[in-house]
Protein backbone atom coordinates (compact mmCIF):
# COMPACT_ATOMS: atom_id res chain seq x y z
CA UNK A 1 226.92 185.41 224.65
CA UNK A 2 229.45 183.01 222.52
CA UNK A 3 228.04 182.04 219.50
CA UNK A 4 228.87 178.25 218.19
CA UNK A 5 231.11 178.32 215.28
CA UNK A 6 230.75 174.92 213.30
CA UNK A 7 233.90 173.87 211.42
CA UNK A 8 233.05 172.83 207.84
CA UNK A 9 233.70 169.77 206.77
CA UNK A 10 235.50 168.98 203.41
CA UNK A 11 233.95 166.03 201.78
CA UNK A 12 236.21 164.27 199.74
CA UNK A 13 236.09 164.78 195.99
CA UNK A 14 234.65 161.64 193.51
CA UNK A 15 238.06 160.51 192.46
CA UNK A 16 238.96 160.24 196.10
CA UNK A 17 236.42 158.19 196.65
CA UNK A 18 236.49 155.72 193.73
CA UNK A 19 239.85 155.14 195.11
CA UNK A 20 239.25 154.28 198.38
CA UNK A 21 236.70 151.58 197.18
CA UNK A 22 239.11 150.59 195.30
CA UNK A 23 241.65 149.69 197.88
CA UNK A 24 239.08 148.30 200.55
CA UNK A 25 237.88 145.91 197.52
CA UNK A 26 241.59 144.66 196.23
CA UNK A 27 242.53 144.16 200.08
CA UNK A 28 239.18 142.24 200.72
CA UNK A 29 239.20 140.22 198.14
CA UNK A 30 241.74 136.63 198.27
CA UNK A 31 243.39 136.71 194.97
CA UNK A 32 242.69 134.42 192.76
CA UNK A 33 244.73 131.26 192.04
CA UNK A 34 246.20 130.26 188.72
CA UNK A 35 245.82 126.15 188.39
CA UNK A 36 249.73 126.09 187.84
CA UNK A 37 250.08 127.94 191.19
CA UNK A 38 247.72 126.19 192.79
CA UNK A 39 249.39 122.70 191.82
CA UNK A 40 252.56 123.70 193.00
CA UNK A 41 251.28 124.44 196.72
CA UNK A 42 249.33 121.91 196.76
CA UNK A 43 252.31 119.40 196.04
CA UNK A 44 254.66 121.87 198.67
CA UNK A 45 252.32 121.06 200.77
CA UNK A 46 251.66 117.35 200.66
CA UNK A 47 255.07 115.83 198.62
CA UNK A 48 255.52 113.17 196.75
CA UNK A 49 255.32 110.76 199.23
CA UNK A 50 251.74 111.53 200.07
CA UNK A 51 250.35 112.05 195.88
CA UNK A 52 251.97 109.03 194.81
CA UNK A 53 252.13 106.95 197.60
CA UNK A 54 251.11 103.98 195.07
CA UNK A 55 254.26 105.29 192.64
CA UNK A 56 255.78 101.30 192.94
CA UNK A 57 252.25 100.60 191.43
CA UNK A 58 251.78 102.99 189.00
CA UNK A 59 255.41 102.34 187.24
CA UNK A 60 254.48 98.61 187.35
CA UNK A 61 251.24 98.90 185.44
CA UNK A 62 253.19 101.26 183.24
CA UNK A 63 256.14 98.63 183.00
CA UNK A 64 253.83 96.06 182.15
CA UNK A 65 251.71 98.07 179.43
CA UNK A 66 254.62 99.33 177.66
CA UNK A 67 256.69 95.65 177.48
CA UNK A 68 253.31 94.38 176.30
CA UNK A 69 252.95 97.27 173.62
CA UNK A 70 256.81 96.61 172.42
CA UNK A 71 255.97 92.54 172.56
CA UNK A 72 253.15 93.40 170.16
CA UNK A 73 255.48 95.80 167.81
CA UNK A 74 257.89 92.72 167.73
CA UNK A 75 255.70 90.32 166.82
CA UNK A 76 254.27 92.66 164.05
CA UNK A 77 257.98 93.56 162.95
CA UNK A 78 258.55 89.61 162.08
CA UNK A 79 255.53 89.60 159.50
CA UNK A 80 257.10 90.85 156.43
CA UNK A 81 253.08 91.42 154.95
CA UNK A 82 253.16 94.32 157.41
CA UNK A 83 252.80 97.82 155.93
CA UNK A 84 253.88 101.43 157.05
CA UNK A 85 249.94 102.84 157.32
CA UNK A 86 248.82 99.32 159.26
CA UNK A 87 251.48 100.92 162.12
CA UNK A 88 250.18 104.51 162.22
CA UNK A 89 246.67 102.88 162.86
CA UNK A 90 248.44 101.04 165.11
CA UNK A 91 249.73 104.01 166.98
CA UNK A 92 246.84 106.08 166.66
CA UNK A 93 244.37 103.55 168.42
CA UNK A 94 246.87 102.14 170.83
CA UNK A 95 248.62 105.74 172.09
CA UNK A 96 246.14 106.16 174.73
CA UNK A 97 246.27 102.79 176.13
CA UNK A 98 248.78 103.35 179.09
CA UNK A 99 247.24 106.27 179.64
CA UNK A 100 243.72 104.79 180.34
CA UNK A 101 245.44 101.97 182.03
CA UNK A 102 247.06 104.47 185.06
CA UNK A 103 243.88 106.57 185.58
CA UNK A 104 241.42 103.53 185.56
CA UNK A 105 243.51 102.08 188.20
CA UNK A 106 243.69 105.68 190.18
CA UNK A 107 240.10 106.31 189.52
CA UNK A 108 238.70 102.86 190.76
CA UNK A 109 240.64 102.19 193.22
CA UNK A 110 240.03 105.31 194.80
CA UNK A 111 236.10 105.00 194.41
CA UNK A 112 235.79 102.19 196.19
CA UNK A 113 238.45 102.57 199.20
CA UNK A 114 237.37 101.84 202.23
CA UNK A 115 238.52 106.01 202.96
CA UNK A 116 237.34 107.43 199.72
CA UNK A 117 234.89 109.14 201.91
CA UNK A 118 236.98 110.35 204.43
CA UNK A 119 238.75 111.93 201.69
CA UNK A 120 236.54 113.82 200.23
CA UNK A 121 235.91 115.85 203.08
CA UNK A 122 239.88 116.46 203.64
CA UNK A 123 241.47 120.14 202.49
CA UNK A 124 242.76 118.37 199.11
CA UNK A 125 239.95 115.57 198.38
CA UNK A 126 240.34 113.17 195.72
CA UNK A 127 239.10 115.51 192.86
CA UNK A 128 242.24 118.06 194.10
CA UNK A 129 244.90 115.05 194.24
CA UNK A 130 243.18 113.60 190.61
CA UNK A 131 244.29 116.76 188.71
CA UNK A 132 247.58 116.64 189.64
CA UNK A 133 248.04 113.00 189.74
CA UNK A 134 246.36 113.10 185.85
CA UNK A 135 248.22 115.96 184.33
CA UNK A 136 251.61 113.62 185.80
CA UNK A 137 250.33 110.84 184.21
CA UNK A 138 249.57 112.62 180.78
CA UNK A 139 253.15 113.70 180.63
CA UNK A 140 254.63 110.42 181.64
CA UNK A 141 252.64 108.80 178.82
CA UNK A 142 253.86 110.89 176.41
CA UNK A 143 257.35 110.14 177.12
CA UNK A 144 256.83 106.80 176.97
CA UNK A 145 254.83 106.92 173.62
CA UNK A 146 257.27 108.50 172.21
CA UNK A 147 259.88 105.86 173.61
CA UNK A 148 257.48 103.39 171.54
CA UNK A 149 257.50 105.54 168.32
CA UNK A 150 261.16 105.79 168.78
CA UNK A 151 261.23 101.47 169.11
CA UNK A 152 259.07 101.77 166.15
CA UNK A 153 260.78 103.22 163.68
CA UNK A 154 263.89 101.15 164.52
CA UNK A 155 261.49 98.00 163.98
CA UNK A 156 260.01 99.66 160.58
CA UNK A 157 262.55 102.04 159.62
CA UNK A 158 260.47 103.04 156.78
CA UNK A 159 257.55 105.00 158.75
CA UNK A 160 257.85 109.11 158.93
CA UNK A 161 258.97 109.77 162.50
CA UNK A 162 257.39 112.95 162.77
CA UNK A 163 254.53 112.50 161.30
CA UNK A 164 254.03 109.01 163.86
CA UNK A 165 255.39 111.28 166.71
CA UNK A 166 252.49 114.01 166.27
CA UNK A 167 249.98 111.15 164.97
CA UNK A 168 250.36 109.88 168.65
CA UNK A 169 250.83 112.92 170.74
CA UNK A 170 247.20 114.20 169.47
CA UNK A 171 245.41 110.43 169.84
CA UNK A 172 246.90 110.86 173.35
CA UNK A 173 245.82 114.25 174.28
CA UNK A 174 242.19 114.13 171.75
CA UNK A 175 241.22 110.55 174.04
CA UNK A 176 242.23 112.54 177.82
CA UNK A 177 240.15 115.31 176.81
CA UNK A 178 236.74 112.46 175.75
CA UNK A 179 238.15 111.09 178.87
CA UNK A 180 238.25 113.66 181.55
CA UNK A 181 234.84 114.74 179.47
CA UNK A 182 232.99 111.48 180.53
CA UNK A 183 234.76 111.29 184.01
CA UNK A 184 233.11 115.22 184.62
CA UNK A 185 229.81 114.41 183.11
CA UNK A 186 228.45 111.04 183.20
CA UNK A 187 227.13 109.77 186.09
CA UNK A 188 226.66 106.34 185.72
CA UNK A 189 229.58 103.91 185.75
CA UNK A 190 228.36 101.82 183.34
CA UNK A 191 227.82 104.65 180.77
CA UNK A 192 231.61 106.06 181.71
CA UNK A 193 233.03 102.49 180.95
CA UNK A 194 230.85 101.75 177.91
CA UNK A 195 231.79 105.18 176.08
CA UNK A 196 235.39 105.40 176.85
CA UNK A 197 235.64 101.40 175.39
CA UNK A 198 233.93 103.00 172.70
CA UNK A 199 236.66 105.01 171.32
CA UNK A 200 238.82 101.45 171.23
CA UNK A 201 235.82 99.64 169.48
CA UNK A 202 235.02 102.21 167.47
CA UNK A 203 238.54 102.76 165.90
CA UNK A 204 239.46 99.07 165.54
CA UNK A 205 236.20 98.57 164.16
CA UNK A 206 236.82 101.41 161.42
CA UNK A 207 239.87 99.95 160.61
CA UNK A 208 238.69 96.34 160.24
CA UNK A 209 235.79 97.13 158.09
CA UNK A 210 237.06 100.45 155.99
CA UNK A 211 240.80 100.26 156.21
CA UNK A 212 242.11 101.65 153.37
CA UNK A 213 239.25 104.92 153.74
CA UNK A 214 240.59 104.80 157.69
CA UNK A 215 244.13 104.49 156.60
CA UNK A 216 243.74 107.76 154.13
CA UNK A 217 241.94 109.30 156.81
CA UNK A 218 245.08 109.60 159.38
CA UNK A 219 247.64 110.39 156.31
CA UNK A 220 245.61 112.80 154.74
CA UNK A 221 245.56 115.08 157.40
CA UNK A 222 249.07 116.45 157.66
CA UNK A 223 251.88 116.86 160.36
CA UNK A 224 251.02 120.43 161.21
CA UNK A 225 247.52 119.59 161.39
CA UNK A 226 248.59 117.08 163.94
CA UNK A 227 250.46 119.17 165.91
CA UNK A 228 247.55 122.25 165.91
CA UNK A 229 245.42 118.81 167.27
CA UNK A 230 247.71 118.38 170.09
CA UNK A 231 247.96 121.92 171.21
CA UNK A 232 244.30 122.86 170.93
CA UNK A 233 243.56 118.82 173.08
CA UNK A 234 246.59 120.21 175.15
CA UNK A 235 244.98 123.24 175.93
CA UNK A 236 240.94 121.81 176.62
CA UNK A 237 243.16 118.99 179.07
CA UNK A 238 244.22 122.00 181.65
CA UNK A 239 241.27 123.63 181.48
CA UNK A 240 238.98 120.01 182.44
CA UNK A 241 242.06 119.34 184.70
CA UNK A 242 240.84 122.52 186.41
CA UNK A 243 237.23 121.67 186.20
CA UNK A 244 238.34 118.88 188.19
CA UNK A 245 239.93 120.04 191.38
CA UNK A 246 237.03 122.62 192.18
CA UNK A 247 234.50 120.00 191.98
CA UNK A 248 233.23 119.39 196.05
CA UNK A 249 230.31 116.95 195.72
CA UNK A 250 230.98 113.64 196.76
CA UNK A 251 227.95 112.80 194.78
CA UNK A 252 229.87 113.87 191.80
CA UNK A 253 231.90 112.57 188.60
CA UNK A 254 234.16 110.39 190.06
């Protein structure tokens, strides 16, 4: 009779099979996507024609903001009473303005369209298209503040450039972050407009009833400090900018 001869099977050793998981998990899994990544295929994808289709808008209401800001830096430049510290307040509580005045009109608008629905159930929904759209409209408002600080210190040529330069690049980036902060979290409308027109009231107010305590306040704190301000505010903007496209429920912050 033929006996059965039964090969032996050789197992594979621990290492090999760490590895193996190893593979099967990195090929399984979709990599993840970096937000600056993500932002560029999103806008390979869709163009410029599609994420600022309102652009003739946009550049109007920025048009009109900034001639408004420079008629009110005029008019202030003709009162010889005016003093170097009344302009940095000046440019600390009015830096964010064109910036609130862009994503207010984005934000509403889009809220109550008669497709804002519509659009929230497309691939890129109007939280995806905000964080793009908002990031471009930080960085054009920064080029334009700084086009003011520039007109500024032409108009009062005794004000530290610098110093106004960072002074306004931080009250830009410090009021997106509050911003984006009460767009994310707050779900009442009221509440989002009352808070954000807080920061306006709340600075003007300082500086009409403590000025010269609000006036040390911004030139006590120096340039570097300033600068440290806008990186960290720089930094906490991405990251909310971020927050922002993943969000999916049309029940949400916007």
């Amino acid at each position: 009779m033929k006996t059965d001869k039964t090969e032996t099977i050789e197992l594979p050793s621990e290492l090999e099979i760490e590895q193996q998981i190893n593979l099967i998990v990195a090929r399984g899994l979709v990599p993840k996507q970096t937000f600056s990544a993500y932002l560029r295929l999103m806008y390979t994808r869709l163009g410029f024609r599609y994420m600022f289709h309102d652009w003739t808008e946009i550049a109007f209401a920025l048009a009109a903001g900034s001639l408004l800001l420079l008629f009110a830096l005029f008019l202030e430049s003709s009162h010889s009473q005016v003093i170097e510290e009344d302009i940095y307040a000046a440019i600390f509580i009015g830096s964010p303005v064109l910036y609130l005045l862009v994503s207010t009109l984005f934000f509403v608008r889009r809220k109550h369209s008669d497709t804002y629905e519509t659009e929230m159930v497309c691939k890129y929904n109007v939280y995806q298209l905000a964080s793009l759209r908002m990031l471009a409209f930080s960085l054009i408002c920064l080029a334009l503040n700084v086009a003011l600080v520039l007109a500024a210190s032409a108009m009062f040529q005794h004000i530290h450039l610098l110093f106004a330069l960072a002074l306004s690049a931080s009250s830009l980036f410090l009021f997106s972050v509050v911003f984006l902060y009460i767009i994310l979290r707050i779900r009442s409308d009221i509440t989002k407009y009352a808070l954000i027109s807080l920061w306006f009231a709340g600075n003007i107010g300082l500086k009409a009833l403590y000025s010269t305590g609000y006036i040390q306040l911004l030139q006590t704190i120096p340039v570097s400090v300033y600068l440290l301000l806008t990186a960290v505010c720089g930094a906490l903007y991405i990251k909310s900018l971020n927050q922002l496209r993943k969000l999916q429920n049309p029940e949400g912050a916007i």
